[in-house]
C-alpha atoms as a PDB file:
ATOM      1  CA  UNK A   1     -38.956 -87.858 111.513  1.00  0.00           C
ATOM      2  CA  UNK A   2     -40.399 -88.085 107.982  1.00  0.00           C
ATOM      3  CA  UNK A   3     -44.146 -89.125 108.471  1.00  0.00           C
ATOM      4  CA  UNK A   4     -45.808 -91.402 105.877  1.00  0.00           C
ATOM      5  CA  UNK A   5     -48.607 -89.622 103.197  1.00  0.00           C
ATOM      6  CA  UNK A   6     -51.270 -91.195 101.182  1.00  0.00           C
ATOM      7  CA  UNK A   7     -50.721 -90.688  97.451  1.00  0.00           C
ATOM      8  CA  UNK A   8     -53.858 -88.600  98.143  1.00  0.00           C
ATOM      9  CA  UNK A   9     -52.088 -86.504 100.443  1.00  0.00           C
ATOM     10  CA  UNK A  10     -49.287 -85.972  98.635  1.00  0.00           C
ATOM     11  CA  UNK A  11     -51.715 -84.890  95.345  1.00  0.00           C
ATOM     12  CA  UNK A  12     -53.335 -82.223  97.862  1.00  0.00           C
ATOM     13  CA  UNK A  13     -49.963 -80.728  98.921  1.00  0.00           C
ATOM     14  CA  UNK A  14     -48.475 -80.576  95.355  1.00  0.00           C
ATOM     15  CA  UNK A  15     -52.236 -78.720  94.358  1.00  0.00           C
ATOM     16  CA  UNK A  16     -51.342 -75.842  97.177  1.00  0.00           C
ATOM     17  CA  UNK A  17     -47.552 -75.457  96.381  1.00  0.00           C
ATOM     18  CA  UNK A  18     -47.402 -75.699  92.011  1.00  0.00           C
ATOM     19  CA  UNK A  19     -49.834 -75.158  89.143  1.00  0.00           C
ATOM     20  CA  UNK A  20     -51.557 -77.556  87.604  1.00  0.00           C
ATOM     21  CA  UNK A  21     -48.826 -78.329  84.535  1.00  0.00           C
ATOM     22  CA  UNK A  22     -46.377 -79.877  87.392  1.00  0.00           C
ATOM     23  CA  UNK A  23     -48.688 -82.317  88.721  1.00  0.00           C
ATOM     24  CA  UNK A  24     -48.233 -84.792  85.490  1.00  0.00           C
ATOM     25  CA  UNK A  25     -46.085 -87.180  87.537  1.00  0.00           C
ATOM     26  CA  UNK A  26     -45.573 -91.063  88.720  1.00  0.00           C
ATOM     27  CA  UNK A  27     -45.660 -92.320  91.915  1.00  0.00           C
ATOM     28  CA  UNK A  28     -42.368 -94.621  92.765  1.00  0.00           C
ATOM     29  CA  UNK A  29     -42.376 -97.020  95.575  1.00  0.00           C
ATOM     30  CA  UNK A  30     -38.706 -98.513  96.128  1.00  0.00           C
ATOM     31  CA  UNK A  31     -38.304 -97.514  92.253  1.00  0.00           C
ATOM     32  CA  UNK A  32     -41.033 -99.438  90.795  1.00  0.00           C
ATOM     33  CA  UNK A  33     -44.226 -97.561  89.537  1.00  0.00           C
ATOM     34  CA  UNK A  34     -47.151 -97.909  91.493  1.00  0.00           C
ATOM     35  CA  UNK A  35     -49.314 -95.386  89.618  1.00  0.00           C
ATOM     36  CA  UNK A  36     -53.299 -96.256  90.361  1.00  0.00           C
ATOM     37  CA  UNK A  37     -52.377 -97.722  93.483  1.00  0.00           C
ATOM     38  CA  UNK A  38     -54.828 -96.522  96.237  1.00  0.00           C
ATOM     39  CA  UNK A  39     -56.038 -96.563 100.146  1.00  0.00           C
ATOM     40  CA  UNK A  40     -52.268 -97.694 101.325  1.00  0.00           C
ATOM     41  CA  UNK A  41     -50.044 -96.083 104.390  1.00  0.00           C
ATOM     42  CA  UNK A  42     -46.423 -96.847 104.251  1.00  0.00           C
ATOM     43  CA  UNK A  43     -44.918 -96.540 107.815  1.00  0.00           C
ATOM     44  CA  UNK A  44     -41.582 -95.163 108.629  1.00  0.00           C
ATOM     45  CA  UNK A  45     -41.260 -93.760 105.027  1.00  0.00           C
ATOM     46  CA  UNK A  46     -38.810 -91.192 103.067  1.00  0.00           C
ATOM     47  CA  UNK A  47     -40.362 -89.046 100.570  1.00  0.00           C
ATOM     48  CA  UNK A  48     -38.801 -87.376  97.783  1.00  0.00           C
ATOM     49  CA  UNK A  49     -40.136 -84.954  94.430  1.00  0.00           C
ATOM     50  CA  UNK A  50     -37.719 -84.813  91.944  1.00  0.00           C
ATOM     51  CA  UNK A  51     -37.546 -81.967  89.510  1.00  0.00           C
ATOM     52  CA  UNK A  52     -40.000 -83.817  86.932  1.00  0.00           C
ATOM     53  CA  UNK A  53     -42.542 -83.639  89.474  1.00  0.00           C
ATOM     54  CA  UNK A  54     -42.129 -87.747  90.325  1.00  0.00           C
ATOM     55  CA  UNK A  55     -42.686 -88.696  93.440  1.00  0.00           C
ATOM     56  CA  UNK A  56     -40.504 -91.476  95.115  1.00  0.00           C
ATOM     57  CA  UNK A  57     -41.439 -93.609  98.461  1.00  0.00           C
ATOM     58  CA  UNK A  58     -38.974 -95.219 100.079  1.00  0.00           C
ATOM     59  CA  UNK A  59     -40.519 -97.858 103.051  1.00  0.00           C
ATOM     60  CA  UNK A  60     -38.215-100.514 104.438  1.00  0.00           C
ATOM     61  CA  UNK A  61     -39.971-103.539 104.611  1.00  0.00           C
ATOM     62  CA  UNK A  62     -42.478-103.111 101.524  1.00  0.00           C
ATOM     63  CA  UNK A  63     -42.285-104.895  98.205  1.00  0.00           C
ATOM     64  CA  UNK A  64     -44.009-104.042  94.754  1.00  0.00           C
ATOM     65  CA  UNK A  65     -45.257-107.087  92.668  1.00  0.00           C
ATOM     66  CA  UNK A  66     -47.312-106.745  89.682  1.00  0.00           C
ATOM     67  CA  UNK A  67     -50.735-109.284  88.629  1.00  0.00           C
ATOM     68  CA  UNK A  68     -51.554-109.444  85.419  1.00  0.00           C
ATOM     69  CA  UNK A  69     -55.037-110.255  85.066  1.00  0.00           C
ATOM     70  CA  UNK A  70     -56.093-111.176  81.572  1.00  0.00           C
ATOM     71  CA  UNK A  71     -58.788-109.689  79.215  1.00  0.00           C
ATOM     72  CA  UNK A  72     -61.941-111.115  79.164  1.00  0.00           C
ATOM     73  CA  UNK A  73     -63.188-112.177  75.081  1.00  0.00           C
ATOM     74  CA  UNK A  74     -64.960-109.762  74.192  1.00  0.00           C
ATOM     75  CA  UNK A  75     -68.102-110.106  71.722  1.00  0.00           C
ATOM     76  CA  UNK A  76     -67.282-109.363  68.250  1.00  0.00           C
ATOM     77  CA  UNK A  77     -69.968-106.041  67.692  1.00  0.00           C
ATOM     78  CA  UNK A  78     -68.986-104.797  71.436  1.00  0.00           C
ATOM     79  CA  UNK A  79     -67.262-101.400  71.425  1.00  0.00           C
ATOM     80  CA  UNK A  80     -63.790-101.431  72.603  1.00  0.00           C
ATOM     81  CA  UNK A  81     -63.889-100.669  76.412  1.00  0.00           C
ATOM     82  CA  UNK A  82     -61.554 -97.888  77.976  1.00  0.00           C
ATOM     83  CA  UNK A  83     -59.125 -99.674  80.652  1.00  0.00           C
ATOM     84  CA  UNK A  84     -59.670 -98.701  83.992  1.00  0.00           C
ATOM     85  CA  UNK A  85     -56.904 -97.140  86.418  1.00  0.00           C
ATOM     86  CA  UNK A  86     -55.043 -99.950  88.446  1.00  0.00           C
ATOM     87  CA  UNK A  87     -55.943-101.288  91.476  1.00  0.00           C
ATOM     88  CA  UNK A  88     -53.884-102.155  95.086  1.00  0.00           C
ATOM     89  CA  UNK A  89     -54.298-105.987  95.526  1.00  0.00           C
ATOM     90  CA  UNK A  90     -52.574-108.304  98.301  1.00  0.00           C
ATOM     91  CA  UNK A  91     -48.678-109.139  97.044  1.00  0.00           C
ATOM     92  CA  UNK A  92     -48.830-112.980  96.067  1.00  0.00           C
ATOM     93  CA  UNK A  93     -52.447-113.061  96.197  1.00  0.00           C
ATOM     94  CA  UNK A  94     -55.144-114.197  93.206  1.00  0.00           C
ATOM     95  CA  UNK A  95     -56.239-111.469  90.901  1.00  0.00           C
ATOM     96  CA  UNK A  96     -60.102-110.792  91.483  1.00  0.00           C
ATOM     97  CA  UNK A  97     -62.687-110.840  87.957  1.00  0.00           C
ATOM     98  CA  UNK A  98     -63.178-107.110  87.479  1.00  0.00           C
ATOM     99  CA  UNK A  99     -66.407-105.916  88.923  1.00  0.00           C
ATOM    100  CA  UNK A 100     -69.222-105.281  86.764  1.00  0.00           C
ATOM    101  CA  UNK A 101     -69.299-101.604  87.099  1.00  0.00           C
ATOM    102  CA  UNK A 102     -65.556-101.719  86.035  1.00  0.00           C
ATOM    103  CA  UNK A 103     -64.540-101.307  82.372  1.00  0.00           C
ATOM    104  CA  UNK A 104     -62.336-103.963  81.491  1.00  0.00           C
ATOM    105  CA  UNK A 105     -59.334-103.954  78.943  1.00  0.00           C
ATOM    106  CA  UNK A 106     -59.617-104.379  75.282  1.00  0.00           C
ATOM    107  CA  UNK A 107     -59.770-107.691  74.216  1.00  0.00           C
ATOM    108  CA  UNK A 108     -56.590-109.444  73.675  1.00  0.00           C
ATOM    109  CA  UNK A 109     -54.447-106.510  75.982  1.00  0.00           C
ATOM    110  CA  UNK A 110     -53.698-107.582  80.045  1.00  0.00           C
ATOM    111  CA  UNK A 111     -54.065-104.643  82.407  1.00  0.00           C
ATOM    112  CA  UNK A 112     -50.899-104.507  85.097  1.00  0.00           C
ATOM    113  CA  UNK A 113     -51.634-103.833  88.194  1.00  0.00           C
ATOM    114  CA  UNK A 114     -48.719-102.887  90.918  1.00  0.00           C
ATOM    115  CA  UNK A 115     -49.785-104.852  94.125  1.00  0.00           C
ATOM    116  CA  UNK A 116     -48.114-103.296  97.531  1.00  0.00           C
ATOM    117  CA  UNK A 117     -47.137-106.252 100.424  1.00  0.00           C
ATOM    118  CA  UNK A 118     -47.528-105.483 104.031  1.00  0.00           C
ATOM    119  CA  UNK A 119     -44.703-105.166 105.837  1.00  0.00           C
ATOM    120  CA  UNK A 120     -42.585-108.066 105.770  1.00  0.00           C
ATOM    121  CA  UNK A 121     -42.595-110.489 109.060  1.00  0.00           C
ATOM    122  CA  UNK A 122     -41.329-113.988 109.871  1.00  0.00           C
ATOM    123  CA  UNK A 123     -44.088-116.342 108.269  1.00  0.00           C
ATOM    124  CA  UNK A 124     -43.457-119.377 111.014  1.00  0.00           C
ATOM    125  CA  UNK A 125     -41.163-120.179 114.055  1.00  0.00           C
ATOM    126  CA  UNK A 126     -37.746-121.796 113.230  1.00  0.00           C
ATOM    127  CA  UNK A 127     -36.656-122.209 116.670  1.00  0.00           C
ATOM    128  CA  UNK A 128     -37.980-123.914 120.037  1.00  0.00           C
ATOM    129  CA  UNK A 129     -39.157-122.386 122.969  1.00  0.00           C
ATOM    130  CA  UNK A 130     -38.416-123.691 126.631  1.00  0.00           C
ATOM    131  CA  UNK A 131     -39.528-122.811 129.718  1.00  0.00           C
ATOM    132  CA  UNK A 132     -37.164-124.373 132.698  1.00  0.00           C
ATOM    133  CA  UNK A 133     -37.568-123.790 136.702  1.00  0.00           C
ATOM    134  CA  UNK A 134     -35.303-124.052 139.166  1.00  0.00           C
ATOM    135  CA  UNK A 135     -34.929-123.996 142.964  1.00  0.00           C
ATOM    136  CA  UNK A 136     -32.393-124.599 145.573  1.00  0.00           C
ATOM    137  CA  UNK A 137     -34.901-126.397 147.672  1.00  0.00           C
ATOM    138  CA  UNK A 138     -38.537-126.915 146.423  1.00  0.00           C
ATOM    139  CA  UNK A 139     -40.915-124.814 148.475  1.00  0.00           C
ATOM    140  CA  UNK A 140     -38.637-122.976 150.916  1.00  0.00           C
ATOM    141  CA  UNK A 141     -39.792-119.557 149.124  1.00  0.00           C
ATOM    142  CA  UNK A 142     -43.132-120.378 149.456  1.00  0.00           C
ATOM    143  CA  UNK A 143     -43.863-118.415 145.981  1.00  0.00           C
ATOM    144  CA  UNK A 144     -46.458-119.865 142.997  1.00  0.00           C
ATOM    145  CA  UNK A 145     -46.039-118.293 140.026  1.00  0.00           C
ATOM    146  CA  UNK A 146     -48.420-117.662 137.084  1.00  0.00           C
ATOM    147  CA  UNK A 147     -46.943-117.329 133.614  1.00  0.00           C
ATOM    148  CA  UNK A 148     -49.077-115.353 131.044  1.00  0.00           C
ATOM    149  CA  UNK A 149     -48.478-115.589 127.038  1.00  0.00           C
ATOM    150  CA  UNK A 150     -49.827-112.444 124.928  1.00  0.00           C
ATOM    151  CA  UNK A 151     -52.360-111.665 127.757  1.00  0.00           C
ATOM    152  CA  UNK A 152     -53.395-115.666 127.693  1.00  0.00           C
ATOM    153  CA  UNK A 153     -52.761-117.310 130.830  1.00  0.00           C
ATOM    154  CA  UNK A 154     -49.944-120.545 130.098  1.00  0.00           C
ATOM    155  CA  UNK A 155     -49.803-122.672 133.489  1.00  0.00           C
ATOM    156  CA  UNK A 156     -49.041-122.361 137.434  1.00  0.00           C
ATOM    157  CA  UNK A 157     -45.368-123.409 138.346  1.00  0.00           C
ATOM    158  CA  UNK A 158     -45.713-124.430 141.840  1.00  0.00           C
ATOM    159  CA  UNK A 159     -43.202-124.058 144.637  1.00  0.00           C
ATOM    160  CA  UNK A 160     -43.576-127.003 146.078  1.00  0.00           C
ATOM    161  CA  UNK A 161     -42.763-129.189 142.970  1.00  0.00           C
ATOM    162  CA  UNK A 162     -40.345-130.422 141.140  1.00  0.00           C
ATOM    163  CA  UNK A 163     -38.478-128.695 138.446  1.00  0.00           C
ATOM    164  CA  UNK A 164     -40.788-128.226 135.267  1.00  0.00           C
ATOM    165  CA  UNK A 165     -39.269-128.489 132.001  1.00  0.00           C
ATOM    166  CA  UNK A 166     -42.313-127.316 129.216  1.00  0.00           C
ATOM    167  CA  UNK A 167     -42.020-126.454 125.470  1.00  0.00           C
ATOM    168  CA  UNK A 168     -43.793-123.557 124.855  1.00  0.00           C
ATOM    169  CA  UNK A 169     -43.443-122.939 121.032  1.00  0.00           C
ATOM    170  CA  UNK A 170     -46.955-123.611 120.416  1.00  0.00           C
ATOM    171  CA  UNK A 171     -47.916-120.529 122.408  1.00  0.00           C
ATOM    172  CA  UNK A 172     -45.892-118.114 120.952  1.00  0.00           C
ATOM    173  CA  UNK A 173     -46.086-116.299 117.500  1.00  0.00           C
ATOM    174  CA  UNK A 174     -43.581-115.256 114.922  1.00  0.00           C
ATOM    175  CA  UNK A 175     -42.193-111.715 116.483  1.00  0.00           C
ATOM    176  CA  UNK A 176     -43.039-109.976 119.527  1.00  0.00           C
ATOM    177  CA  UNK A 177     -44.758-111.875 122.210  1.00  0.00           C
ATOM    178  CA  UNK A 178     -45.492-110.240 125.370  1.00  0.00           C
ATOM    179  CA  UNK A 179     -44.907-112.590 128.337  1.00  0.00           C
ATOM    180  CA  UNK A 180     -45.759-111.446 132.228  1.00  0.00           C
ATOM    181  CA  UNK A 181     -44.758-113.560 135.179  1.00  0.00           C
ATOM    182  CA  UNK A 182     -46.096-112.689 138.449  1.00  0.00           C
ATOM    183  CA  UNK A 183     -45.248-114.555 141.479  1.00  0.00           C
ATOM    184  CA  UNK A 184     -47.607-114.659 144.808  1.00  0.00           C
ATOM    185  CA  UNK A 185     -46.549-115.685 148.276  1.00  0.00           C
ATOM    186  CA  UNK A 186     -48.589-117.948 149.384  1.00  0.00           C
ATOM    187  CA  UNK A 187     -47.103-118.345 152.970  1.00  0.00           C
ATOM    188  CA  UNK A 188     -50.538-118.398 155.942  1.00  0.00           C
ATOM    189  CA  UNK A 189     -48.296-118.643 158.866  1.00  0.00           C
ATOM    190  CA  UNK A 190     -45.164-118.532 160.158  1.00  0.00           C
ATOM    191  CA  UNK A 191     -42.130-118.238 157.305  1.00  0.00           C
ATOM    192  CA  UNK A 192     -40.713-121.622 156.538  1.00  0.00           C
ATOM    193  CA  UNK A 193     -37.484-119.676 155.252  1.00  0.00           C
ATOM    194  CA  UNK A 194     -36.331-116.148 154.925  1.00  0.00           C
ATOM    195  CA  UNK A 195     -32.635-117.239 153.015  1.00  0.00           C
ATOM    196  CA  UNK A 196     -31.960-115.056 149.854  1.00  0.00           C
ATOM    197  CA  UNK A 197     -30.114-118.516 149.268  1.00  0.00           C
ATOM    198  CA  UNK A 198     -33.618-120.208 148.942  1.00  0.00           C
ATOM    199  CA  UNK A 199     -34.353-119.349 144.905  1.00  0.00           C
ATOM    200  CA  UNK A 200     -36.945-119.914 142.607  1.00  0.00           C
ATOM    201  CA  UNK A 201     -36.066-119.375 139.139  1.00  0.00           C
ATOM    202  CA  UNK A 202     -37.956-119.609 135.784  1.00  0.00           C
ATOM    203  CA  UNK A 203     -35.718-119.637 132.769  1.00  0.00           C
ATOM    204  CA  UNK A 204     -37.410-119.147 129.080  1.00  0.00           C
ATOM    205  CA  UNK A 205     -35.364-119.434 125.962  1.00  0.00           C
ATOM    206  CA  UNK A 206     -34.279-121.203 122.716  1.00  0.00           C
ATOM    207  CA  UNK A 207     -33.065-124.449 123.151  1.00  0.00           C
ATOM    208  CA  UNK A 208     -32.875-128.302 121.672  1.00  0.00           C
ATOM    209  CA  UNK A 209     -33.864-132.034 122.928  1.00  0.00           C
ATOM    210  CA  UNK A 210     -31.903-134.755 123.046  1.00  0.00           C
ATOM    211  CA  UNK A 211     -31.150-137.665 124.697  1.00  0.00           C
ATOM    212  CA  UNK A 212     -34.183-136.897 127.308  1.00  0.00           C
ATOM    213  CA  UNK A 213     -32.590-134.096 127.917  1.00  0.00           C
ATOM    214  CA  UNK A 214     -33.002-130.107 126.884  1.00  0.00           C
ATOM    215  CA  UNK A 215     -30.478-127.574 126.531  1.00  0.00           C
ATOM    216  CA  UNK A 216     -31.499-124.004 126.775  1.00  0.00           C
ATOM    217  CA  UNK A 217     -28.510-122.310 124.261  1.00  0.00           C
ATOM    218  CA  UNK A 218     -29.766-119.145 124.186  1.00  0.00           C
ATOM    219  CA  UNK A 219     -32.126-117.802 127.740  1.00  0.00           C
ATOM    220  CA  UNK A 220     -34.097-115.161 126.656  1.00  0.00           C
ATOM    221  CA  UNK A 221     -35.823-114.341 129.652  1.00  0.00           C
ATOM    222  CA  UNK A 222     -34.536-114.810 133.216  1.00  0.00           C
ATOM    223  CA  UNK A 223     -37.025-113.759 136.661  1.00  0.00           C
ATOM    224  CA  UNK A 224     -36.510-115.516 140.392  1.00  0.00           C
ATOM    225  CA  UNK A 225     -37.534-114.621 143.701  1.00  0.00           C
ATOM    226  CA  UNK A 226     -36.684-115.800 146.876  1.00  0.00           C
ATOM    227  CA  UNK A 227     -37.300-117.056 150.236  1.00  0.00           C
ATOM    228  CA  UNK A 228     -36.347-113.086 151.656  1.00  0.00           C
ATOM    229  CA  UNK A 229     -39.147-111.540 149.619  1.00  0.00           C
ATOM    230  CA  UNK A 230     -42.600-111.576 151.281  1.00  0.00           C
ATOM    231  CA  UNK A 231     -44.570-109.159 148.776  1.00  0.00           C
ATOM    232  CA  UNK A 232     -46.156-110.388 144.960  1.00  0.00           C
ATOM    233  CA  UNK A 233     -43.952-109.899 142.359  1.00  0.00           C
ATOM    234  CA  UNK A 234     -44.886-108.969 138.364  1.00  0.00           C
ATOM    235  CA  UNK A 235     -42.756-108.420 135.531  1.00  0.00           C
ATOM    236  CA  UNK A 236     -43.084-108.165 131.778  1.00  0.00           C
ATOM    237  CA  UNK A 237     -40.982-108.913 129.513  1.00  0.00           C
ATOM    238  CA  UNK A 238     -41.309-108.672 125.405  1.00  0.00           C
ATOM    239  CA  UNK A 239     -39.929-111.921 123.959  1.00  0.00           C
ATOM    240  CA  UNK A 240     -38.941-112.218 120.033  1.00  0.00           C
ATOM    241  CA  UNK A 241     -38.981-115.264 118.237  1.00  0.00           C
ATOM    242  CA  UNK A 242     -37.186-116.270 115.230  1.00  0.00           C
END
């Protein structure tokens, strides 16, 4: 497995292994030059030296955009400043005013300055999220069950009510969400039921409304018990949204 380096890394290896003429070359990320560029970790990344001494990232899930930020005036009997090295700024975000201890460009030039993106992700959630019970006979398995969201407890389905029918979009995020269900017998005497036939279900997946009514095309996540069990019950399960 490659692992990813620093540019700084990569600069200290290239120091042990070749004299000092070979170490004239770019940095490439995806093909673009990102020479300047500091303080980033590309995950899950290939990296090649070719013979010039170049050295070429490739990252899956990284872009390179460049933000030009434009020379200040300068005053007429000011000395022409030296431009400084580039600098790593957020992909899409506004270029910052060069900090006073930073030499700026000479007036009239733009300095470019590659900007690497974090990995890409999905920015919002396209599609709705349901959670549905069911059960052959309401309380027979004597079971509660808690549903947790990303650690955060959600809501209590109850055995001994009717089927709940919840949209749960608003408590998920774009990706991975981590969703535990854990279901606790809550029986103090004798067994109403001890049927495998006597189910409790709880059905989570992407669906649509309409007509008062919800249809659950695509279940994502599927857990039941029933009126046989007589210990708690937990499971996990890692839910993706799109």
């Amino acid at each position: 497995m490659n692992r990813p380096l620093s540019r700084a890394a990569l600069v200290a290896t290239l120091v042990t292994l070749a004299p000092l003429s070979t170490l004239a070359g770019s940095v490439y990320l995806n093909g673009v030059l990102i020479d300047g560029v500091t303080n980033q970790k590309f995950e899950k990344a290939t990296v090649r030296i070719d013979e010039s001494g170049n050295v070429h990232i490739e990252a899956a899930g990284y872009r390179v955009s460049t933000v030009t930020t434009p020379a200040p005036a300068a005053p007429a009997q000011a000395a022409a400043p030296t431009p400084s090295a580039a600098q790593a700024v957020p992909a899409g975000g506004a270029a910052a005013a060069a900090p006073a201890a930073q030499a700026v460009p000479t007036a009239g030039t733009a300095s470019a300055q590659p900007a690497v993106a974090t990995a890409t992700q999905p920015a919002r959630i396209t599609q709705r999220y349901w959670l549905v019970t069911e059960q052959t006979v309401p309380g027979m398995t004597e079971y509660d069950i808690d549903v947790y969201v990303n650690s955060r407890w959600l809501r209590k389905l109850r055995g001994n009510e009717d089927q709940v029918v919840a949209d749960i979009t608003q408590h998920l995020k774009p990706g991975a969400n981590q969703v535990m269900l854990m279901a606790r017998k809550i029986s103090t005497g004798s067994k109403r039921s001890d049927s495998p036939k006597h189910l409790f279900r709880v059905i989570i997946g992407e669906g649509n409304e309409g007509g008062g009514n919800v249809m659950i095309d695509n279940p994502l996540i599927r857990f039941q018990t029933s009126a046989a069990e007589s210990k708690d019950i937990t499971q996990e399960f890692t839910l993706t949204t799109r």
